[in-house]
Protein backbone atom coordinates (compact mmCIF):
# COMPACT_ATOMS: atom_id res chain seq x y z
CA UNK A 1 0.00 0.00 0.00
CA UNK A 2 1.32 3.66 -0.98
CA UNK A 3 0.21 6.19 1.07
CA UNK A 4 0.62 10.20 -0.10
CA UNK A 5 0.30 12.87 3.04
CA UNK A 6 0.26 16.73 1.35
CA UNK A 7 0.70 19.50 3.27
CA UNK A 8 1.53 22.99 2.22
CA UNK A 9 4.38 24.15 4.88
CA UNK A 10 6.21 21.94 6.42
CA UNK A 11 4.88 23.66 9.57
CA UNK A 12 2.00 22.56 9.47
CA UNK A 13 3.04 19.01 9.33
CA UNK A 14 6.42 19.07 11.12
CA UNK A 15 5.32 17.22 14.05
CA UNK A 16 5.02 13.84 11.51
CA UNK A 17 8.19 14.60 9.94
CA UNK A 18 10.40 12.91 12.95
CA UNK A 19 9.92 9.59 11.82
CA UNK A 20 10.12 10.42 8.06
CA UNK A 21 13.71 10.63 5.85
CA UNK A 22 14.40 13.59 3.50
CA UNK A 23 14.50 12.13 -0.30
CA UNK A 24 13.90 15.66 -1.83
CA UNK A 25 13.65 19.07 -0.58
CA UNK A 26 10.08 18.82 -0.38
CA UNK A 27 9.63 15.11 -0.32
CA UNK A 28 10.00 12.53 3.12
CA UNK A 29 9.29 8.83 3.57
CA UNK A 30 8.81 6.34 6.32
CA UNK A 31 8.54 2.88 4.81
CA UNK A 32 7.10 1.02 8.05
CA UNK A 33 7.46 -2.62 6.20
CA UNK A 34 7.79 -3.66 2.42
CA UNK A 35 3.60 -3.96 2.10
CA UNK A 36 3.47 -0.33 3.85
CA UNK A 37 4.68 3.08 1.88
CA UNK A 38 3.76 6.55 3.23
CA UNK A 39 5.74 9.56 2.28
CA UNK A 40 5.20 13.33 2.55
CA UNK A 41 4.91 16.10 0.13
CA UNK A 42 5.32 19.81 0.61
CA UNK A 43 3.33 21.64 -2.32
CA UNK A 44 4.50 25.41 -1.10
CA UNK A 45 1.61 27.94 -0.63
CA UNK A 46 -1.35 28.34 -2.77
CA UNK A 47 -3.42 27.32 -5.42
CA UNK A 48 -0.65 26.84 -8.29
CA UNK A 49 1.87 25.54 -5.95
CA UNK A 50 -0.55 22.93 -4.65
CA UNK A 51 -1.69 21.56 -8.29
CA UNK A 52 1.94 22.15 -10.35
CA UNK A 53 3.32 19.95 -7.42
CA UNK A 54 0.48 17.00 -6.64
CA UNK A 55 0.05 16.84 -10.45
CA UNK A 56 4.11 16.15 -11.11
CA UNK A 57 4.26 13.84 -7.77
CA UNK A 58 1.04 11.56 -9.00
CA UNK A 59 2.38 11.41 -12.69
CA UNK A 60 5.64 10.05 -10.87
CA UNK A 61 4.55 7.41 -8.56
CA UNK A 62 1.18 5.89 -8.18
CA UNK A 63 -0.50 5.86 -5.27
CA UNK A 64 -3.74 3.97 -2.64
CA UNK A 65 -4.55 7.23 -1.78
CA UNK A 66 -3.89 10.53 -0.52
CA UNK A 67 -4.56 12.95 2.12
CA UNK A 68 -4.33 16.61 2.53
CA UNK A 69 -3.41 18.04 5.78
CA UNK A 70 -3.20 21.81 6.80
CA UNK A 71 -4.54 24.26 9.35
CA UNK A 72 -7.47 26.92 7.74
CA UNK A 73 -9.72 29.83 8.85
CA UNK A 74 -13.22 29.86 10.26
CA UNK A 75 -15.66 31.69 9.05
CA UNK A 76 -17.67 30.79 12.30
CA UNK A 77 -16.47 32.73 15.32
CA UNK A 78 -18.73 29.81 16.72
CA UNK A 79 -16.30 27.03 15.97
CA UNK A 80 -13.40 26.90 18.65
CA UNK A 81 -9.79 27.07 17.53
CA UNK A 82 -7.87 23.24 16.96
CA UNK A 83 -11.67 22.07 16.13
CA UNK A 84 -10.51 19.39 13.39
CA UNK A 85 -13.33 19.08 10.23
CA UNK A 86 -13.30 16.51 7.59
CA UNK A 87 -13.72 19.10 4.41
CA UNK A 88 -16.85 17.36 2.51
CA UNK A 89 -16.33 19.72 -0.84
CA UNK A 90 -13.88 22.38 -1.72
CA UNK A 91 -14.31 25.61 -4.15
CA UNK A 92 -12.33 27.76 -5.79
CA UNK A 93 -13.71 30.83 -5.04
CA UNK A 94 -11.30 33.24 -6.93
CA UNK A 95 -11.75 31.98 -10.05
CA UNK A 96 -14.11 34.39 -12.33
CA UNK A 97 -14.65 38.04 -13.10
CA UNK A 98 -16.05 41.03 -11.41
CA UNK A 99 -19.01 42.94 -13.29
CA UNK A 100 -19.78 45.79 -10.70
CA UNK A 101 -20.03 44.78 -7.09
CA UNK A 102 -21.06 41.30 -8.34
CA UNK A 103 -18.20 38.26 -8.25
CA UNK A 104 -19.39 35.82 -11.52
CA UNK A 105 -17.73 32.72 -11.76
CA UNK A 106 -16.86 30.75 -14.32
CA UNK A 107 -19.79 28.42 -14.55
CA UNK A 108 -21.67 30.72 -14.42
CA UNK A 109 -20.13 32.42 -17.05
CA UNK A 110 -20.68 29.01 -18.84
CA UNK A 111 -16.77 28.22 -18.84
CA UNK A 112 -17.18 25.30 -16.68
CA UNK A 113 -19.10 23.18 -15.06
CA UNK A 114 -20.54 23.60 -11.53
CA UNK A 115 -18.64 20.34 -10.33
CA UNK A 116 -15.13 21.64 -12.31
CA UNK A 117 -14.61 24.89 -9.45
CA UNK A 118 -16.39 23.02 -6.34
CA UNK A 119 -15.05 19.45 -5.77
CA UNK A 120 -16.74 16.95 -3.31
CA UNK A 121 -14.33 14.71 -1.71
CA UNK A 122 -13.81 10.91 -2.78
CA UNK A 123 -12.06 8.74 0.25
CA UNK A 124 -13.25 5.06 -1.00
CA UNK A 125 -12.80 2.52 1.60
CA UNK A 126 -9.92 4.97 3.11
CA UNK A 127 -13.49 7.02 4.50
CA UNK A 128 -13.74 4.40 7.79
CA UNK A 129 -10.23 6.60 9.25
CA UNK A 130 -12.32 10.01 8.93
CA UNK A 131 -15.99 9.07 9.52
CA UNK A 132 -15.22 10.17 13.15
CA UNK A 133 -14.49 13.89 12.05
CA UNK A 134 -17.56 16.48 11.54
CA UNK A 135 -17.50 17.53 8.00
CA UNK A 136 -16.97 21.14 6.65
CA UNK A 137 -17.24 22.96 3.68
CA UNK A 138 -14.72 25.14 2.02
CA UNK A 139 -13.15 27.77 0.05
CA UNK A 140 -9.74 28.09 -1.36
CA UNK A 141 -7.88 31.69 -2.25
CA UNK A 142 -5.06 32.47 -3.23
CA UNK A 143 -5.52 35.66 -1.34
CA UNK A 144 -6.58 35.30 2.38
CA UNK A 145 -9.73 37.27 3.41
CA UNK A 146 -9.26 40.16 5.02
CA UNK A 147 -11.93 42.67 4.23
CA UNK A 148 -15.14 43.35 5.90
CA UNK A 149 -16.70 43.62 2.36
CA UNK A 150 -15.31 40.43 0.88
CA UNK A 151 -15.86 38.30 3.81
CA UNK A 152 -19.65 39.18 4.17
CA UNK A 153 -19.36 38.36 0.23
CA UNK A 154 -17.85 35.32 0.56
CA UNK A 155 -20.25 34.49 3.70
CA UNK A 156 -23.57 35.20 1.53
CA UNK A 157 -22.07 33.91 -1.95
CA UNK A 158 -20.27 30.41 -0.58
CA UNK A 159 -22.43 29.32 2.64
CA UNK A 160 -19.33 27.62 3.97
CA UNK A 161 -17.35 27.38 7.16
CA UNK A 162 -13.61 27.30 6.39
CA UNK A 163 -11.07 29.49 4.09
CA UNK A 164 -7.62 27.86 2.81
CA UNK A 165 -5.20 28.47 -0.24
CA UNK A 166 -4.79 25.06 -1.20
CA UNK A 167 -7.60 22.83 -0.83
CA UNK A 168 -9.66 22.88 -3.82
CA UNK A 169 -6.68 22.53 -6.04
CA UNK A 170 -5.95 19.55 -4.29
CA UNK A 171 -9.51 18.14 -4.80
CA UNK A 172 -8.88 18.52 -8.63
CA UNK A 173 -5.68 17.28 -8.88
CA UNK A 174 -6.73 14.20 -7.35
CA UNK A 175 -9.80 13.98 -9.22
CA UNK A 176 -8.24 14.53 -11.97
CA UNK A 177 -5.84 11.62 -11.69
CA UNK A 178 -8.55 9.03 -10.41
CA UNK A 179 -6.95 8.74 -6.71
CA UNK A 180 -9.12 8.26 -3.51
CA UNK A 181 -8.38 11.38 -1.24
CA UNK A 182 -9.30 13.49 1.26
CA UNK A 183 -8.68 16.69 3.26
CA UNK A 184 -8.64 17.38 7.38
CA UNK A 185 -8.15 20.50 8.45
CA UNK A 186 -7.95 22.20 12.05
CA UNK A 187 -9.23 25.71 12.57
CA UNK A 188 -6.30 27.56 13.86
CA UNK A 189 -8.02 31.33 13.17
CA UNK A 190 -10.74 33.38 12.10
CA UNK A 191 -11.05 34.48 8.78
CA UNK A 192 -10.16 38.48 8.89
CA UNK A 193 -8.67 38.20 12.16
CA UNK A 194 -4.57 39.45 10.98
CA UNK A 195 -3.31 39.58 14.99
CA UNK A 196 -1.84 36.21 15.15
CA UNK A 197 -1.48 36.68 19.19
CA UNK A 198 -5.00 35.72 18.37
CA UNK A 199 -4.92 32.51 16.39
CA UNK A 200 -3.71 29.19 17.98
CA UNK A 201 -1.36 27.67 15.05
CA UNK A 202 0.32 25.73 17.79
CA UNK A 203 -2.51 23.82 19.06
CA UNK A 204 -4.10 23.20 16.05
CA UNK A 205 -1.11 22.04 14.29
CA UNK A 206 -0.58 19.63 17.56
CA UNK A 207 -4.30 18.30 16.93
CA UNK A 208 -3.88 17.99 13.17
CA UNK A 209 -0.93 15.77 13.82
CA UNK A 210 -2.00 13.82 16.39
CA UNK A 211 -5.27 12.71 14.45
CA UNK A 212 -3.22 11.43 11.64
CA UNK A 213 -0.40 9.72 13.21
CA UNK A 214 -2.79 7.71 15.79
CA UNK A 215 -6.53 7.54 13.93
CA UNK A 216 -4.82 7.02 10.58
CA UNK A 217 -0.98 6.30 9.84
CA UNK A 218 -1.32 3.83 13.27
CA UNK A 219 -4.54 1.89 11.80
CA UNK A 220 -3.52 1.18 8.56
């Protein structure tokens, strides 16, 4: 079994990485036994970053399936900080034009389809490790939201509960190959909130980690 874990920083992930060798500058591996493979990839921040990279690593190697792991905003003030979600479907919500104070996307424009900008997640039989999780549903920028205006946009427009700069690329890419995945993210701010004294990167990036090292990478 081949196992791909993608994160964006290494950050985010570092607390796997101890048990993991360095092949490439942004590739680790921990072979556990000869019927067990699971190595780590660091995409690099964003949208492009996150597809250029997945795309090149699944045209290299094939793999059982492959998880994306990172930290995100809330849009809900409601939801504490560390709260880990299960992301059910991912949209790109950048990705269109602006015709007066209105945001049109591309299917909408009739340049895609609906399912081509907001990608449901496909885990096969990997789902039993995350059926635990509550689900979430996302957007993915590659600018983060800052503005009163555009979040209250993105709020009315999207419906969703978490912001990240990665996530729905990583959908399509995967999609896009055929390759069961998924994505878990912990809530480590609020969307708009810039004071980082505020946010809890620490502890959610100490939840993230522990969820996949003992309710996945330990069960398989």
């Amino acid at each position: 079994m081949r196992i791909l874990i993608v994160s964006a920083t290494i950050l985010e992930i570092k607390p796997l990485l101890v048990d993991f060798i360095k092949l490439e500058d942004d590739l680790f591996e921990w072979k556990r036994s000869k019927e067990l493979s699971i190595q780590i990839l660091i995409s690099g921040v964003g949208l492009v970053a996150m597809a250029a990279r997945l795309a090149k690593r699944l045209e290299e190697e094939a793999y059982d399936f492959v998880l994306n792991c990172g930290i995100a905003g809330s849009f809900d003030s409601q939801i504490p900080l560390t709260q880990l979600f299960l992301v059910e479907q991912d949209t790109i919500a950048d990705l269109g034009v602006e015709m007066g104070q209105k945001f049109i996307s591309i299917s909408q424009l009739g340049l895609a389809k609906d399912s081509d900008i907001s990608i449901l997640r496909n885990s096969g039989l990997f789902n039993r490790f995350f059926e635990s999780l509550p689900v979430a549903y996302a957007i993915s920028k590659n600018t983060g939201s800052g503005r009163v205006s555009t979040i209250s946009f993105l709020q009315r427009q999207f419906k969703v509960q978490l912001e990240s700069m990665e996530g729905a690329a990583f959908h399509f890419v995967c999609r896009q190959k055929g390759v069961p995945f998924c994505q878990v993210r912990a809530v480590s701010n609020y969307v708009g909130e810039r004071d980082k004294s505020k946010w809890d990167i620490k502890g959610s990036v100490t939840v993230l980690n522990e969820f996949v090292l003992k309710s996945f990478i330990e069960k398989l």
